[in-house]
C-alpha atoms as a PDB file:
ATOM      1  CA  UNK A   1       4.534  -2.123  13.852  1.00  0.00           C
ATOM      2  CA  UNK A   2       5.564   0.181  16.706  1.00  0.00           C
ATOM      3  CA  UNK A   3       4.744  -2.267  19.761  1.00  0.00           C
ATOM      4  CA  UNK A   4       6.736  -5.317  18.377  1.00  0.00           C
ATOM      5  CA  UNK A   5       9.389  -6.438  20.758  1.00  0.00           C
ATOM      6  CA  UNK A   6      12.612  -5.533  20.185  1.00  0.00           C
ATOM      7  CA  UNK A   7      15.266  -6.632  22.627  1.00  0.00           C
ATOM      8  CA  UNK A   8      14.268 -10.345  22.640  1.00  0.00           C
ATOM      9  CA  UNK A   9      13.134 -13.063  20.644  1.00  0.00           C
ATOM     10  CA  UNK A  10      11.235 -12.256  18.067  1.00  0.00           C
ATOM     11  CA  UNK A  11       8.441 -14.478  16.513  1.00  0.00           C
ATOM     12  CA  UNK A  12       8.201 -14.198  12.713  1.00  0.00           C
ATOM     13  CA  UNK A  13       4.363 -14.116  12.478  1.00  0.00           C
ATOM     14  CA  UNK A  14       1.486 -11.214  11.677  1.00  0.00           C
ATOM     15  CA  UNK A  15       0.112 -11.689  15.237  1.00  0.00           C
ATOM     16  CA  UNK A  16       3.409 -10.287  16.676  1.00  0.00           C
ATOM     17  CA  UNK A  17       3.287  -7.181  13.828  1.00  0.00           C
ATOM     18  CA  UNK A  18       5.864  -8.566  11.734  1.00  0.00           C
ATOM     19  CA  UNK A  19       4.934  -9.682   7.825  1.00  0.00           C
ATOM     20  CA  UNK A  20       7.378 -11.722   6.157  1.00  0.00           C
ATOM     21  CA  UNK A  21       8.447 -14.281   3.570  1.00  0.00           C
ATOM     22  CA  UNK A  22      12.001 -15.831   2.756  1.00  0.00           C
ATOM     23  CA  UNK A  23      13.500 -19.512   2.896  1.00  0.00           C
ATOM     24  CA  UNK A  24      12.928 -22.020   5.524  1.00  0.00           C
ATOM     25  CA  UNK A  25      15.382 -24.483   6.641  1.00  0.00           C
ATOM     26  CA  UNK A  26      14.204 -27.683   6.067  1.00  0.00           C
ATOM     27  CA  UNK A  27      16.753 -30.685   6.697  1.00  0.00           C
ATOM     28  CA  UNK A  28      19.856 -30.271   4.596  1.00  0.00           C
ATOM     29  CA  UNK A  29      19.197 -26.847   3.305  1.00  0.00           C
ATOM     30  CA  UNK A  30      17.393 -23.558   2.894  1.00  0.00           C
ATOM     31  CA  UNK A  31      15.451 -24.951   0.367  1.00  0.00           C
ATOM     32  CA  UNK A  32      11.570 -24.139   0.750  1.00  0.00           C
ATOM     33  CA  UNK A  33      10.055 -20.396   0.604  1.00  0.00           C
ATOM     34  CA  UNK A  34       7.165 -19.510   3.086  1.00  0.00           C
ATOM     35  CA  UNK A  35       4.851 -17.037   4.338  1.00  0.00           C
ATOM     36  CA  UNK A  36       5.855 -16.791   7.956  1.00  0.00           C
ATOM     37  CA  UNK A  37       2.236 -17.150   9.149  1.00  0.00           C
ATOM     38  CA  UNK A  38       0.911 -19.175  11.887  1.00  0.00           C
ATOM     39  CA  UNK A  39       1.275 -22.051  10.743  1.00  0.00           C
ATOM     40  CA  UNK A  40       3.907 -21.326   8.175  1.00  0.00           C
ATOM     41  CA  UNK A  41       2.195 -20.917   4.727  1.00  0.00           C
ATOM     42  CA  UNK A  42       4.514 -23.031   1.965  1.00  0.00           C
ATOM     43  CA  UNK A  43       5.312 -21.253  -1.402  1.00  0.00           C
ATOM     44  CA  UNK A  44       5.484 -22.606  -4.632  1.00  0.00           C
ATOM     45  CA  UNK A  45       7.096 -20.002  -6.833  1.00  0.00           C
ATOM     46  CA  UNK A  46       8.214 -20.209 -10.602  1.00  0.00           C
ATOM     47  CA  UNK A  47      11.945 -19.091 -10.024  1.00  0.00           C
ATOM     48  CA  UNK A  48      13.802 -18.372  -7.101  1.00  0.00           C
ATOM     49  CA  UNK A  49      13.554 -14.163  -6.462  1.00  0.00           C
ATOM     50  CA  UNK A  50      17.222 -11.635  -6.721  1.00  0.00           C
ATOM     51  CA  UNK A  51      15.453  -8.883  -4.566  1.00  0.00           C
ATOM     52  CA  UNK A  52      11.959  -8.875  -2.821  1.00  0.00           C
ATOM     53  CA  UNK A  53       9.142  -6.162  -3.150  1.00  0.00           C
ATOM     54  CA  UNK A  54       7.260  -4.869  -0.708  1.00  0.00           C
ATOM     55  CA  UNK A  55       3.725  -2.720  -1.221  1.00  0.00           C
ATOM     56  CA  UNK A  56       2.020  -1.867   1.962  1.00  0.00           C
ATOM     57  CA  UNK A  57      -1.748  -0.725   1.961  1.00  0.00           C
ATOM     58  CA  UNK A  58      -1.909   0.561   5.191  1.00  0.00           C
ATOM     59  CA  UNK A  59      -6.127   2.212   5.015  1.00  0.00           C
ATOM     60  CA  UNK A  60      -6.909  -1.349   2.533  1.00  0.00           C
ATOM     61  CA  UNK A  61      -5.319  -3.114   5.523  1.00  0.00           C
ATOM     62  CA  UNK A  62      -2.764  -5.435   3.150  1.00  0.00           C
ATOM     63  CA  UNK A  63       0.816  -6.389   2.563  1.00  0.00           C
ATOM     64  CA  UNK A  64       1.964  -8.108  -0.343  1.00  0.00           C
ATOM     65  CA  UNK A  65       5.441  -9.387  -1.679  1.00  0.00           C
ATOM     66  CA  UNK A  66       6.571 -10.001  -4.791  1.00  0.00           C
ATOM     67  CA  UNK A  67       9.356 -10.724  -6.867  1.00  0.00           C
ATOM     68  CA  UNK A  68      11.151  -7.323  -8.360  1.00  0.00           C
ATOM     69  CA  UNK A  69      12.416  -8.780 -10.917  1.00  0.00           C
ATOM     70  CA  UNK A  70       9.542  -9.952 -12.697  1.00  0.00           C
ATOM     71  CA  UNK A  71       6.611  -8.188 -10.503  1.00  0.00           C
ATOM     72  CA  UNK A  72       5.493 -11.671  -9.769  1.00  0.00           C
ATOM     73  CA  UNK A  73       2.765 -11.771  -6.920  1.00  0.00           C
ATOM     74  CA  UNK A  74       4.315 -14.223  -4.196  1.00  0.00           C
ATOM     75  CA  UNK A  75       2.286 -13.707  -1.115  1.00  0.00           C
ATOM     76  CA  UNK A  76      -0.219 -11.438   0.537  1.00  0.00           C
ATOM     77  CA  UNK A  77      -1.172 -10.519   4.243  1.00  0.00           C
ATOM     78  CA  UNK A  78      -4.227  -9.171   5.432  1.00  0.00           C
ATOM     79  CA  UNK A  79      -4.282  -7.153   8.471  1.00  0.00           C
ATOM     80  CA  UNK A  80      -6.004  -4.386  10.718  1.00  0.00           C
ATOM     81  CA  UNK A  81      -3.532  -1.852  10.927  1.00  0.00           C
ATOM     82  CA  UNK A  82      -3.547   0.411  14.144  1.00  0.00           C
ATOM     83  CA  UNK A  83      -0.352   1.692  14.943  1.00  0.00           C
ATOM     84  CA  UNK A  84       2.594   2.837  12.769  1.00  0.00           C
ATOM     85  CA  UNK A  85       4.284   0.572  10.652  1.00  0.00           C
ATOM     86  CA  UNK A  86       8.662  -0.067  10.080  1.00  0.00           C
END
């Protein structure tokens, strides 16, 4: 979104305006996919995605990701969105 800080550390999570998913580091290696929510959301997914998709519904306030490969649904946000969204 519009307002989310830019010149310092940035919190991965919807209450700072930013919606994401990708790998978490969890002891040895990136080995675990989550929905950086608060707390982080854990993934189980079928097959490890190439690329990512992204479809935002800005007026049906929703994000979702999902695997471009295969279309697979991996996860969803809800939100109210107010201000323009990057």
């Amino acid at each position: 979104r519009e307002s989310v800080r830019r010149k310092e550390k940035i919190d991965f999570a919807p209450e700072e305006g930013i919606w994401a998913v990708g790998l978490n580091w969890k002891g040895k290696n990136w080995d675990q996919y989550q929905a950086f929510t608060s707390p982080e959301t854990p993934l189980s997914l079928c097959e490890r995605p190439r690329k990512i998709g992204v479809y935002l519904d800005y007026e049906g306030g929703w994000v979702a990701f999902y695997n471009a490969d295969n279309m697979a649904p991996i996860f969803t946000f809800t939100a109210a969105f107010t201000e323009k969204i990057f």
